[in-house]
C-alpha atoms as a PDB file:
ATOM      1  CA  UNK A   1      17.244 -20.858 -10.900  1.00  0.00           C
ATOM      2  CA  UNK A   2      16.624 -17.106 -10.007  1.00  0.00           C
ATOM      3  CA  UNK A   3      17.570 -15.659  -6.599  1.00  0.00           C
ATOM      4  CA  UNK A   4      16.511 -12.535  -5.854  1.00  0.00           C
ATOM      5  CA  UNK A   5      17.972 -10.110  -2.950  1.00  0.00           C
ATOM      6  CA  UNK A   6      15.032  -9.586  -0.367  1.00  0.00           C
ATOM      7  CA  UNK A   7      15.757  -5.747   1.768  1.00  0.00           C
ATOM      8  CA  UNK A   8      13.788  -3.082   3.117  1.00  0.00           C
ATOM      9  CA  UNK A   9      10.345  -3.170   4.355  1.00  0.00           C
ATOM     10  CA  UNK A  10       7.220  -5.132   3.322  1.00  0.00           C
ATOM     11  CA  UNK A  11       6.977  -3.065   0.290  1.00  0.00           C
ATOM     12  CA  UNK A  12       9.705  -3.204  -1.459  1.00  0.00           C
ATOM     13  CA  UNK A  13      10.181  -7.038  -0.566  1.00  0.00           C
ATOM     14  CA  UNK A  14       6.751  -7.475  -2.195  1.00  0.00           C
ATOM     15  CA  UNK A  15       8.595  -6.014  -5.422  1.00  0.00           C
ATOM     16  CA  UNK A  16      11.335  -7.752  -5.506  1.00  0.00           C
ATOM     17  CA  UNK A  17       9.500 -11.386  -5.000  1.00  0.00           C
ATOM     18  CA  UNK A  18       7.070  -9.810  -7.764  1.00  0.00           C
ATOM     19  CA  UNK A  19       9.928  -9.603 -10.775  1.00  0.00           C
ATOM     20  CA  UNK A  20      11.544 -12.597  -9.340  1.00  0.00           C
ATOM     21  CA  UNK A  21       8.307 -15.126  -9.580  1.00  0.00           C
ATOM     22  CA  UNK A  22       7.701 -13.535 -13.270  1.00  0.00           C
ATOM     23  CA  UNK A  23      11.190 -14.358 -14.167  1.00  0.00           C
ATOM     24  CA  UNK A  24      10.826 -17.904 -12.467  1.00  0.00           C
ATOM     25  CA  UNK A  25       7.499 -18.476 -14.510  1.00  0.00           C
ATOM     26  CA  UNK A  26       9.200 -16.787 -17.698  1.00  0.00           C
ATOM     27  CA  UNK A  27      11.722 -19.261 -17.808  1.00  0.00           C
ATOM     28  CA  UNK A  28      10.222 -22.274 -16.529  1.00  0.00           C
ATOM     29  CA  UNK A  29      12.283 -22.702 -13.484  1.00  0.00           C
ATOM     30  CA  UNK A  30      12.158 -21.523  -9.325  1.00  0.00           C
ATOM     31  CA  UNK A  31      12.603 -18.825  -7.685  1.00  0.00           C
ATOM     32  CA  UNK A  32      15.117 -18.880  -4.427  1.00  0.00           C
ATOM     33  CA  UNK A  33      14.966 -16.034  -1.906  1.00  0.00           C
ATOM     34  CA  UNK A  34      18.254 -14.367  -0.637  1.00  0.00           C
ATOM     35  CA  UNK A  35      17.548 -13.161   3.304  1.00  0.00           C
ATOM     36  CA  UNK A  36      21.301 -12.610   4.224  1.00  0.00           C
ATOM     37  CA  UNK A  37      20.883  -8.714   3.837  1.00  0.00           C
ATOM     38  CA  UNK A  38      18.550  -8.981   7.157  1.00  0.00           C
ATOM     39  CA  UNK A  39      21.519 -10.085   8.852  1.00  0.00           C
ATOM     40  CA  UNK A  40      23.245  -6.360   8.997  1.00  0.00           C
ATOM     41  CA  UNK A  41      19.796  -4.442   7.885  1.00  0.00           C
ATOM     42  CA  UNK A  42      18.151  -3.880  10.885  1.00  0.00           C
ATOM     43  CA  UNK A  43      15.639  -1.365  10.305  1.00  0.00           C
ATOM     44  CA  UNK A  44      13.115  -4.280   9.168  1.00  0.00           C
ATOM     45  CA  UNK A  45      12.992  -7.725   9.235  1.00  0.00           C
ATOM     46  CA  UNK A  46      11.657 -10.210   6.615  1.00  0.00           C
ATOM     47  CA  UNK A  47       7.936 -10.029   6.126  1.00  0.00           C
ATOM     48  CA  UNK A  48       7.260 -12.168   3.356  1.00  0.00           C
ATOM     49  CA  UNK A  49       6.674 -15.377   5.478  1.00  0.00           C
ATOM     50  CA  UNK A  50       2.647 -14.160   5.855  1.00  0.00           C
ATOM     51  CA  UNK A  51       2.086 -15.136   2.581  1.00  0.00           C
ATOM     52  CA  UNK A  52       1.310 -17.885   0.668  1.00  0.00           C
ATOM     53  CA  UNK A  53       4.304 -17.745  -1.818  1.00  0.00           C
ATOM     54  CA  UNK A  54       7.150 -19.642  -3.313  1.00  0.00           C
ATOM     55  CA  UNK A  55       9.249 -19.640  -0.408  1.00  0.00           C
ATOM     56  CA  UNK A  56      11.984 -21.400  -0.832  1.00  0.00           C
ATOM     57  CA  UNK A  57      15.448 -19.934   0.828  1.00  0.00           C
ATOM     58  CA  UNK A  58      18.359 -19.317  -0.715  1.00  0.00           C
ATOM     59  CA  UNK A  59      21.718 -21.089   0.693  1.00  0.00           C
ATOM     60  CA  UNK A  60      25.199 -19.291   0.949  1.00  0.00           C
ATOM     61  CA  UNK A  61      26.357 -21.748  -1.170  1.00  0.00           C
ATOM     62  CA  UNK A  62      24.015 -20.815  -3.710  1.00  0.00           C
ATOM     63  CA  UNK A  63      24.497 -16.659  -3.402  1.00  0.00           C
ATOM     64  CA  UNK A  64      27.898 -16.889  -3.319  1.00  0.00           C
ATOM     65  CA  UNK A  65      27.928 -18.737  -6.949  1.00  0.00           C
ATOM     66  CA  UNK A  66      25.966 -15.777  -8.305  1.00  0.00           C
ATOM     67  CA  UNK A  67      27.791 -13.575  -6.614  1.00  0.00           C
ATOM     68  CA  UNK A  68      31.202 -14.886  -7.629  1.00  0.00           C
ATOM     69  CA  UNK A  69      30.521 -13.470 -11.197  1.00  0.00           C
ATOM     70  CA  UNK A  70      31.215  -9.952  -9.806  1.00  0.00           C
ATOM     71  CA  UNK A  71      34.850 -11.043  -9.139  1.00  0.00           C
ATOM     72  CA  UNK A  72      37.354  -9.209 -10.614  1.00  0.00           C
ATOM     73  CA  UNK A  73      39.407  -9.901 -13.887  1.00  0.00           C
ATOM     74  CA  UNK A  74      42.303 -10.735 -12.048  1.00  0.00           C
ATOM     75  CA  UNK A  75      40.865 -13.232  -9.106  1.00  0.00           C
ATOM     76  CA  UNK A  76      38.459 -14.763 -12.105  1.00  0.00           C
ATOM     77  CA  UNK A  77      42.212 -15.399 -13.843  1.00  0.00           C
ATOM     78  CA  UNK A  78      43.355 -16.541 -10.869  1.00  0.00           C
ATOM     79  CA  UNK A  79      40.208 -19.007 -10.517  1.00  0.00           C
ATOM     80  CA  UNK A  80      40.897 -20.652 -13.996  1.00  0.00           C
ATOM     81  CA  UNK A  81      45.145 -21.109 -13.080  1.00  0.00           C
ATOM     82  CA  UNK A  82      43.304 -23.138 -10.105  1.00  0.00           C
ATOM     83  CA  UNK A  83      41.378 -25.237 -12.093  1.00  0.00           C
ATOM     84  CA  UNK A  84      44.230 -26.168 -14.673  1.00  0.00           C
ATOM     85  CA  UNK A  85      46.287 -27.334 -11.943  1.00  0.00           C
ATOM     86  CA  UNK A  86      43.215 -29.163 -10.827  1.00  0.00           C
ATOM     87  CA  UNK A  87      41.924 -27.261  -7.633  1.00  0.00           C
ATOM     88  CA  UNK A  88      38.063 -26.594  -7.399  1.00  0.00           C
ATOM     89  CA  UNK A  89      38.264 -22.919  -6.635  1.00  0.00           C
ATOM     90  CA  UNK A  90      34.556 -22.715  -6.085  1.00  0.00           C
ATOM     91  CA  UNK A  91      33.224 -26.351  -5.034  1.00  0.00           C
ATOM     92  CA  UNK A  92      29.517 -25.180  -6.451  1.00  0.00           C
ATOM     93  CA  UNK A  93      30.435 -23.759  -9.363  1.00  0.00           C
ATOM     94  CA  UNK A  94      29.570 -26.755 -11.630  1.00  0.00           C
ATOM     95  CA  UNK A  95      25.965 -26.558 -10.427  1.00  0.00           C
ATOM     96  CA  UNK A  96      24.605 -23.215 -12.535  1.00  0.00           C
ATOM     97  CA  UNK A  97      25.740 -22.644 -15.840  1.00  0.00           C
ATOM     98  CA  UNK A  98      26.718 -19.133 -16.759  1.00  0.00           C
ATOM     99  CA  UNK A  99      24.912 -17.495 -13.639  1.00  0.00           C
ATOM    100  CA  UNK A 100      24.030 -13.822 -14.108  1.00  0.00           C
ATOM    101  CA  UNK A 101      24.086 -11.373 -11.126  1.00  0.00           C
ATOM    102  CA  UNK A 102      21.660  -8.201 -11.955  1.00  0.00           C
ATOM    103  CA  UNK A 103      22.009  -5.084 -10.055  1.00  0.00           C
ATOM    104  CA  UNK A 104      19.502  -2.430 -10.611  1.00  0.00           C
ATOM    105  CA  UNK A 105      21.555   0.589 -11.899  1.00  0.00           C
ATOM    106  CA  UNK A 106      18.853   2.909 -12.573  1.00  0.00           C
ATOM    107  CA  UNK A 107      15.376   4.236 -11.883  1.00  0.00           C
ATOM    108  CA  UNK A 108      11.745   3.376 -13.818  1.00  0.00           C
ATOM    109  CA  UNK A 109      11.565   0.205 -15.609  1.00  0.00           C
ATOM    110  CA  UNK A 110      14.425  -1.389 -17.764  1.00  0.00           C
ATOM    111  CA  UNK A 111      12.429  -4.212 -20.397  1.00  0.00           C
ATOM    112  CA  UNK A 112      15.449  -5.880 -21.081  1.00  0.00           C
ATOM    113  CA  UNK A 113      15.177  -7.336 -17.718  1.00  0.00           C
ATOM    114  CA  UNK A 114      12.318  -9.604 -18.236  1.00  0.00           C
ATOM    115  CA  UNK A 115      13.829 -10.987 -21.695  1.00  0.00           C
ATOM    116  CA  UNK A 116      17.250 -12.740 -19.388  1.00  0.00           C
ATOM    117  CA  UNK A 117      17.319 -16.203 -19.582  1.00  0.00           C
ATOM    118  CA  UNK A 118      19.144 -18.727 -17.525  1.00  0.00           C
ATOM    119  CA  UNK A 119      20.410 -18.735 -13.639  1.00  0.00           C
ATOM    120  CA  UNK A 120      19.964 -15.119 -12.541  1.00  0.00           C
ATOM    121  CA  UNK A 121      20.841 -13.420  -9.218  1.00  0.00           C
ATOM    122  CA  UNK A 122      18.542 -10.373  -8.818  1.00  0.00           C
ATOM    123  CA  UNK A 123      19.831  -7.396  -6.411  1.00  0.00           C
ATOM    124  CA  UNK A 124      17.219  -4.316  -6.495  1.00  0.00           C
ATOM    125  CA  UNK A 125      14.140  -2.441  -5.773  1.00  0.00           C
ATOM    126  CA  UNK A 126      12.329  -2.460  -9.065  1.00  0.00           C
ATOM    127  CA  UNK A 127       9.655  -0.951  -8.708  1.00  0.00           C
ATOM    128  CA  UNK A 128       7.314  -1.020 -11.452  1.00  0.00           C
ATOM    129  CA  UNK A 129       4.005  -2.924 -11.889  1.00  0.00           C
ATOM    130  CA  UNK A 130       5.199  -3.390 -15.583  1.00  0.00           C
ATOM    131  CA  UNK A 131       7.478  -6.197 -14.262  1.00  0.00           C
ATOM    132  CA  UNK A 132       5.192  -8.471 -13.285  1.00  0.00           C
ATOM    133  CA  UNK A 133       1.589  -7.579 -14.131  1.00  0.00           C
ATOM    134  CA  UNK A 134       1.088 -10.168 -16.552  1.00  0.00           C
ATOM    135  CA  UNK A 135       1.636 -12.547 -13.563  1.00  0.00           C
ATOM    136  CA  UNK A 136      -1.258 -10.335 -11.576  1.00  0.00           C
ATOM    137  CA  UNK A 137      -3.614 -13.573 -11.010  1.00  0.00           C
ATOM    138  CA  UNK A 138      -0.395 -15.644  -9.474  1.00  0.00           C
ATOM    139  CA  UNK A 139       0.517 -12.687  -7.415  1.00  0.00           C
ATOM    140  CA  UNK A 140      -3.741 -11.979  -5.987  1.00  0.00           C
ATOM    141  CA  UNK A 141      -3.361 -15.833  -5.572  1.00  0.00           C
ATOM    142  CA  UNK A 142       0.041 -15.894  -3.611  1.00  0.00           C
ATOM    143  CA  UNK A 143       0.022 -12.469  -1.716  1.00  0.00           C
ATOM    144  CA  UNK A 144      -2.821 -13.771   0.475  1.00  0.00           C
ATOM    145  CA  UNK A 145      -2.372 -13.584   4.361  1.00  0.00           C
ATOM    146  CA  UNK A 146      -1.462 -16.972   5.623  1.00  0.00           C
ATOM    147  CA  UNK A 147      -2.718 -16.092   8.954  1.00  0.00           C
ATOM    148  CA  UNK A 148      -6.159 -15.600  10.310  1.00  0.00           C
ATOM    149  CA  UNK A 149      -7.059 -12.004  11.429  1.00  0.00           C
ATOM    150  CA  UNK A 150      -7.783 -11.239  15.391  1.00  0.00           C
ATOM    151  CA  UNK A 151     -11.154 -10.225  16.713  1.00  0.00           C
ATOM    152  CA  UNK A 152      -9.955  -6.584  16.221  1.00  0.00           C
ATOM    153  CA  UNK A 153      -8.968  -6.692  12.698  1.00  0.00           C
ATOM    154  CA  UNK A 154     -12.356  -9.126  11.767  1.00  0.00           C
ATOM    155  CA  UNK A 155     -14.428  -6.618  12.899  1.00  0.00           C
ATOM    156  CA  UNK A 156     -12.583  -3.576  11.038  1.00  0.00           C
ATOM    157  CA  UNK A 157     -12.829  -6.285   8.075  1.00  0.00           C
ATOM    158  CA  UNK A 158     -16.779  -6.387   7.892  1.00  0.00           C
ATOM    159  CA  UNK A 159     -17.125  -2.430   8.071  1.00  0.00           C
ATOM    160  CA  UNK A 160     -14.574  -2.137   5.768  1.00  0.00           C
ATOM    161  CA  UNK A 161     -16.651  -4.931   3.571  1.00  0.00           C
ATOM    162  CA  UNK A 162     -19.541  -2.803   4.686  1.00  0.00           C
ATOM    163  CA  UNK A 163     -18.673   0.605   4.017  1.00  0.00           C
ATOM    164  CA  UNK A 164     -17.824   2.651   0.981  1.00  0.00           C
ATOM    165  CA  UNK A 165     -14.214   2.408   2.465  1.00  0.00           C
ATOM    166  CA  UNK A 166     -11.554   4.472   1.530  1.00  0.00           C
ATOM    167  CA  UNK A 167      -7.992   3.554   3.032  1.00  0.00           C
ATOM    168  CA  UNK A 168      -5.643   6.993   3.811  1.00  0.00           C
ATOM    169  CA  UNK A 169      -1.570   5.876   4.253  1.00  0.00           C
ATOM    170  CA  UNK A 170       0.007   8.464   6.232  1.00  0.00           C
ATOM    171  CA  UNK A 171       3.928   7.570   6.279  1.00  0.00           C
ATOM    172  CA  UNK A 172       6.211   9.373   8.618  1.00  0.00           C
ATOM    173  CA  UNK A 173       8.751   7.300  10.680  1.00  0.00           C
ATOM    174  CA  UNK A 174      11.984   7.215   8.728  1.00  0.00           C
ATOM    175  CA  UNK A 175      10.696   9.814   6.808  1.00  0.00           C
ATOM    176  CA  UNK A 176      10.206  12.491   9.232  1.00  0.00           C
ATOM    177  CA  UNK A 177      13.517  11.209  11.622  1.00  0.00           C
ATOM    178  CA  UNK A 178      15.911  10.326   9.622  1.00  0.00           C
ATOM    179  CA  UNK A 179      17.608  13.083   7.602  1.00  0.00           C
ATOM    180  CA  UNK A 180      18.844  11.041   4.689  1.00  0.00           C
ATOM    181  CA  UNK A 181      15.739   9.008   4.122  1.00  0.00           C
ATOM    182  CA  UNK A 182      14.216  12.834   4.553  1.00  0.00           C
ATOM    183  CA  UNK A 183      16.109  14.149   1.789  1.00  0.00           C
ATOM    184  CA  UNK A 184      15.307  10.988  -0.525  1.00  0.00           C
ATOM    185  CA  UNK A 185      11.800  10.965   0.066  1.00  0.00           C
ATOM    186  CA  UNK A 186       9.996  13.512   1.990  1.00  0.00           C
ATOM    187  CA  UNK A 187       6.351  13.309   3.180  1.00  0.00           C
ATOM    188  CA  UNK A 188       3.225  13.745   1.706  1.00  0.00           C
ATOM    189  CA  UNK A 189       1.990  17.678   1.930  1.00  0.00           C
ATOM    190  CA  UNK A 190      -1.602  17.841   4.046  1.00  0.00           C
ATOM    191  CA  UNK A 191      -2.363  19.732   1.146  1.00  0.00           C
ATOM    192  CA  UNK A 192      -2.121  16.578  -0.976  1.00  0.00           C
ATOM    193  CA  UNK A 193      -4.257  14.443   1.261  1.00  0.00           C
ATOM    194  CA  UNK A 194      -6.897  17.064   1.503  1.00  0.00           C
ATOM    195  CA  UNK A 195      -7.476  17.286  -2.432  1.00  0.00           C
ATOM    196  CA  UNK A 196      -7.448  13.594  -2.733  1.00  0.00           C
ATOM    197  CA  UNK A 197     -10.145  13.437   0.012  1.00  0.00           C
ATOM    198  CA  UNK A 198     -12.285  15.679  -1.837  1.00  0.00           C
ATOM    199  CA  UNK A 199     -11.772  14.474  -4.901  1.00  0.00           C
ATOM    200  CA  UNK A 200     -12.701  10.945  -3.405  1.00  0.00           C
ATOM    201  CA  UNK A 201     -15.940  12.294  -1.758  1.00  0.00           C
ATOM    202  CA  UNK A 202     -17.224  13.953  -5.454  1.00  0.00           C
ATOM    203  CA  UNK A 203     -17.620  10.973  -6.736  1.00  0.00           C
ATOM    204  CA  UNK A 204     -17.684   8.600  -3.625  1.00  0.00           C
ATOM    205  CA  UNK A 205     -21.177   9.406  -1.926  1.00  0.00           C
ATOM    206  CA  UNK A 206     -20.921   8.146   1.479  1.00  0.00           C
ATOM    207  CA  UNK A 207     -17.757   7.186   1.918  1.00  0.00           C
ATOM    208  CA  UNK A 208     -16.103   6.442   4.808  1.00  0.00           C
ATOM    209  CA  UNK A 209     -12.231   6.360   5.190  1.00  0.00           C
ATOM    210  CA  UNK A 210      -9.825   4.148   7.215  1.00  0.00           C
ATOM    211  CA  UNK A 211      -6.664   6.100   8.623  1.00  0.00           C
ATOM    212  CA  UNK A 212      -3.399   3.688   8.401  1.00  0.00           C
ATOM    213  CA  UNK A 213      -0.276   5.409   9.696  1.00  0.00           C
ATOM    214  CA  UNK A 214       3.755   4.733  11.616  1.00  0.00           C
ATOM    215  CA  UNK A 215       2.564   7.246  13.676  1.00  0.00           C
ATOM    216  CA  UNK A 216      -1.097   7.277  14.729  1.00  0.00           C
ATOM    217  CA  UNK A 217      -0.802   9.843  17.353  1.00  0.00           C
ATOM    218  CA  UNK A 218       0.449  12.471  15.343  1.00  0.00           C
ATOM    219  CA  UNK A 219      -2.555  11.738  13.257  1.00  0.00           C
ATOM    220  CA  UNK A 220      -4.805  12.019  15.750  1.00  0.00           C
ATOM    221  CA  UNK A 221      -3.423  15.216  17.103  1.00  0.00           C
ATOM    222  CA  UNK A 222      -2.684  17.273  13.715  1.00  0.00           C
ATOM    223  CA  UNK A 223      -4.944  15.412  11.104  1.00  0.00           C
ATOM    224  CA  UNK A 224      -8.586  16.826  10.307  1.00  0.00           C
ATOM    225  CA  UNK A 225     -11.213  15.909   7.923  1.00  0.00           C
ATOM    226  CA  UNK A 226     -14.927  16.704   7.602  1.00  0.00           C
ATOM    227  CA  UNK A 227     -15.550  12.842   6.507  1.00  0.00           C
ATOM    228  CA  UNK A 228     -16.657   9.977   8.509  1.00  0.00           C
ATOM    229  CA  UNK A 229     -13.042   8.303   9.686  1.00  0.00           C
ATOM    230  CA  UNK A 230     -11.608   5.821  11.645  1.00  0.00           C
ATOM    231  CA  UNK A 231      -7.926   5.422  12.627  1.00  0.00           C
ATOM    232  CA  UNK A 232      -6.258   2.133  12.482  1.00  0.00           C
ATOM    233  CA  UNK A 233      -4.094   1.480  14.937  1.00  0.00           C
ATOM    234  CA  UNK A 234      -3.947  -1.621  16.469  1.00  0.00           C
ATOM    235  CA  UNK A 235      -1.376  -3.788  15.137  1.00  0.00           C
ATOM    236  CA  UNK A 236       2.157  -3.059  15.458  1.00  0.00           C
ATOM    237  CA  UNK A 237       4.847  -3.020  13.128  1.00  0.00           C
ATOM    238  CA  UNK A 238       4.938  -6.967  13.683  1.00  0.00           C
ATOM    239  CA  UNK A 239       1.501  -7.387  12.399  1.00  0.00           C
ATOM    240  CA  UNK A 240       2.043  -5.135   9.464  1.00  0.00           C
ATOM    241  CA  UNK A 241       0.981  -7.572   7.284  1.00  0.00           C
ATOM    242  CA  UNK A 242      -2.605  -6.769   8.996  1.00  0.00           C
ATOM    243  CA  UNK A 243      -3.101  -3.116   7.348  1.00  0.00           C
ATOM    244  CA  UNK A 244      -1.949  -4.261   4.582  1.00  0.00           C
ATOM    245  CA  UNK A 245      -4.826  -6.821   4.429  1.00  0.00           C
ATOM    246  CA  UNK A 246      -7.044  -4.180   5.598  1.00  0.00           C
ATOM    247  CA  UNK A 247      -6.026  -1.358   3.017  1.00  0.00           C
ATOM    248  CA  UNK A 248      -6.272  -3.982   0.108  1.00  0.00           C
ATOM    249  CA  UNK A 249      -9.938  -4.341   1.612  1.00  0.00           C
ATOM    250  CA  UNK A 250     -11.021  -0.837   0.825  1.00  0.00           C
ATOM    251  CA  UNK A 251     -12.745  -0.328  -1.969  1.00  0.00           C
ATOM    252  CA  UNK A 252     -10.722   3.342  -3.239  1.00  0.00           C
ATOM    253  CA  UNK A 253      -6.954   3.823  -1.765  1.00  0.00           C
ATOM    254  CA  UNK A 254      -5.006   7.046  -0.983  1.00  0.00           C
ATOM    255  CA  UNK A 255      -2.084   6.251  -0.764  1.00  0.00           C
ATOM    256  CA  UNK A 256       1.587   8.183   0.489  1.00  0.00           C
ATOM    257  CA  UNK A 257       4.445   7.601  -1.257  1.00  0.00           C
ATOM    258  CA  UNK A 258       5.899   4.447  -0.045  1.00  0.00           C
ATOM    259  CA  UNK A 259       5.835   1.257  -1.221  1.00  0.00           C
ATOM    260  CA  UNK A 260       3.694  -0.171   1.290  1.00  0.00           C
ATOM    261  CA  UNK A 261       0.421   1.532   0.661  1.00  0.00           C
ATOM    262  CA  UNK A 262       1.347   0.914  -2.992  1.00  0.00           C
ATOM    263  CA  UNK A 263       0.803  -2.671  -2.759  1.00  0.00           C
ATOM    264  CA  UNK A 264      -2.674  -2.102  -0.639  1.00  0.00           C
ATOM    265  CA  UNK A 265      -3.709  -0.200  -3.422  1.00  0.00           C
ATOM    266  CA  UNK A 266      -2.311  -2.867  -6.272  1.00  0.00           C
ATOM    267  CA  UNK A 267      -3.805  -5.561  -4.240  1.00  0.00           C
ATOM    268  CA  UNK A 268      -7.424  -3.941  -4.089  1.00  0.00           C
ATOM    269  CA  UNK A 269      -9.604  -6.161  -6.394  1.00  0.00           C
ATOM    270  CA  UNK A 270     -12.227  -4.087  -6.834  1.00  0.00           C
ATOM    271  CA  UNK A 271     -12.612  -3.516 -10.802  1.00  0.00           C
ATOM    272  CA  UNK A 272     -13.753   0.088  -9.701  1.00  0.00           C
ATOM    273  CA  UNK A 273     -11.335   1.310  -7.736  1.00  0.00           C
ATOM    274  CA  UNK A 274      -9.483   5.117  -7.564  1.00  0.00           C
ATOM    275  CA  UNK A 275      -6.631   4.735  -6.630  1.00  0.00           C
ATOM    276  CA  UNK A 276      -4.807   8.007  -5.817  1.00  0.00           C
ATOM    277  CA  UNK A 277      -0.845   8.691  -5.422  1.00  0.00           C
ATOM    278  CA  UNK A 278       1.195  12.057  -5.283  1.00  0.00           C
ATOM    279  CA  UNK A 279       2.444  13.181  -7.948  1.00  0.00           C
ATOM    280  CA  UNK A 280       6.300  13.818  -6.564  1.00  0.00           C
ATOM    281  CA  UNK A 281       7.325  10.101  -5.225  1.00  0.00           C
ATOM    282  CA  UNK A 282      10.869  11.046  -4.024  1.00  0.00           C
ATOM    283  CA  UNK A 283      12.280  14.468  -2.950  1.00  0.00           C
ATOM    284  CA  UNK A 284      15.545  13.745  -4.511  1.00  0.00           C
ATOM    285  CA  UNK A 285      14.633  14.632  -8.005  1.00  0.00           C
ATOM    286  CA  UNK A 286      16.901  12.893  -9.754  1.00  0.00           C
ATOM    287  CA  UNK A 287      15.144   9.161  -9.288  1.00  0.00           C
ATOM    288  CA  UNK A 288      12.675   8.595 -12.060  1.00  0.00           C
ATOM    289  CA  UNK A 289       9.067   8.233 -10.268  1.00  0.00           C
ATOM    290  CA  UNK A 290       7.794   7.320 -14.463  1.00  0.00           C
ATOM    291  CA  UNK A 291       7.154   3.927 -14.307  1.00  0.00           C
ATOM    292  CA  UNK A 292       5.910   3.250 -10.694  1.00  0.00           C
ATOM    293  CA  UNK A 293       2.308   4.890 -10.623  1.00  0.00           C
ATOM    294  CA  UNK A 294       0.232   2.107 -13.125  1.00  0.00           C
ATOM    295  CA  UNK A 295      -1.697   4.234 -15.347  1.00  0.00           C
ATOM    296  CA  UNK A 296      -5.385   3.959 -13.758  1.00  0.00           C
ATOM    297  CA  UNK A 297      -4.112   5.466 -10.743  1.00  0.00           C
ATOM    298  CA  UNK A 298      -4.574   9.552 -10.307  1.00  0.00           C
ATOM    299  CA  UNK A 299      -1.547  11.304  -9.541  1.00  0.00           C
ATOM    300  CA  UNK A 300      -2.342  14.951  -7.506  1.00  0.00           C
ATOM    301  CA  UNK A 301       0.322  17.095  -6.993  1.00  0.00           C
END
């Protein structure tokens, strides 16, 4: 069995299902998802249930046998003394053989990851394609919205369809408000979107380009182009799930640097896309940035 720890927002749950179903199809077993996080992580909610995935939920029973591994020496002593005298200190424990709890402990992508065997208990961001692109036709097949689209988003579908479309992610939010996820992060410069639009529109004749932002009306009052645009803005944070659809639709993607517009640009199927990302991810210079731009995307500073 593999469990893997499902926090933060669409993105970065979209990662974490991504090395968990490649470790699941590695080793010939399932994949469990782990939602108790949600409980005391408000900020977002679980998004996953809009797709058409493996999505089978985890039970406290089951987390807390992974989890147990993290004991310390003297409770895991403590543990075995119980069992000699014939106690069941941990009444699942027989179920999983040697479980494994993994905790991310660094930045980029680790390899040795993907060569674990046996019941693991996955608690991270990873964030690298290079942990689950040789699943890429599972994932197209499984990250497909579950729901139909509204009358509003069906009709931004056919332009999009329509269009040389180019999707723009503009991510402020936590970004801009919140002083620690400030200082991690930052936003992307205007600077930065302008010479990705350009850059776009040399060798995109006619393109058009879709706006997706937190914070639409900042966009509309402090963001200028010279290019044939259109704001997206009606589905709320509920209906993320919708953009996301809609960005994947686009044939190019600029994207900010957030995990979210990552995946519209990953899921974009068209064989001749240009996909562009900044160059500086995080603001906090010590997190490695290496391994989560795939290599047929253009970074711009």
């Amino acid at each position: 069995m593999i469990i893997v720890k499902l926090i933060g927002g669409l993105g970065n749950q979209l990662f974490q299902y991504a090395l968990g179903r490649n470790l699941a199809e590695r080793n010939s077993t399932f994949l469990k998802l782990d939602l108790s996080g949600f409980e005391e992580y408000k900020l977002q909610r679980y998004g996953l249930h809009c797709f058409e995935i493996w999505e089978h939920i985890a039970s406290i029973e089951e987390i807390e046998t992974f989890k147990r591994k993290r004991k310390t020496r003297f409770s895991n002593l403590s543990s075995k003394v119980s069992r000699t005298l014939g106690f069941s200190s941990y009444p699942t424990s027989f179920f999983y053989k040697h479980p494994t709890y993994i905790r991310e402990n660094k930045s980029g992508f680790d390899p040795a990851i993907l060569d674990r065997k046996g019941n693991i208990y996955l608690d991270g961001y990873w964030q690298s394609e290079r942990y689950f692109s040789e699943i890429r036709e599972i994932l197209l097949r499984e990250f497909v919205i579950k729901y139909e689209p509204n009358y509003k988003n069906k009709e931004f579908i056919e332009l999009i369809c329509k269009h040389e479309s180019v999707s723009i992610h503009i991510r402020r939010g936590d970004y801009v408000h919140n002083p620690l996820t400030n200082k991690i992060h930052g936003v992307c410069s205007y600077d930065y979107y302008n010479t990705s639009i350009q850059m776009i529109a040399l060798k995109v004749p006619d393109c058009h380009f879709y706006i997706f932002s937190d914070d639409p009306v900042w966009v509309r009052e402090n963001f200028k182009i010279n290019y044939p645009f259109t704001i997206i803005d009606q589905n709320d944070a509920s209906k993320n799930y919708e953009d996301l659809r809609l960005m994947s639709l686009c044939k190019h993607n600029i994207i900010a640097n957030s995990s979210f517009s990552w995946w519209g640009a990953w899921l974009n199927r068209n064989p001749d896309k240009i996909v562009i990302a900044p160059g500086k991810w995080f603001n906090d210079l010590k997190l490695d940035s290496t391994d989560l731009i795939p290599e047929s995307w253009v970074r711009v500073d």
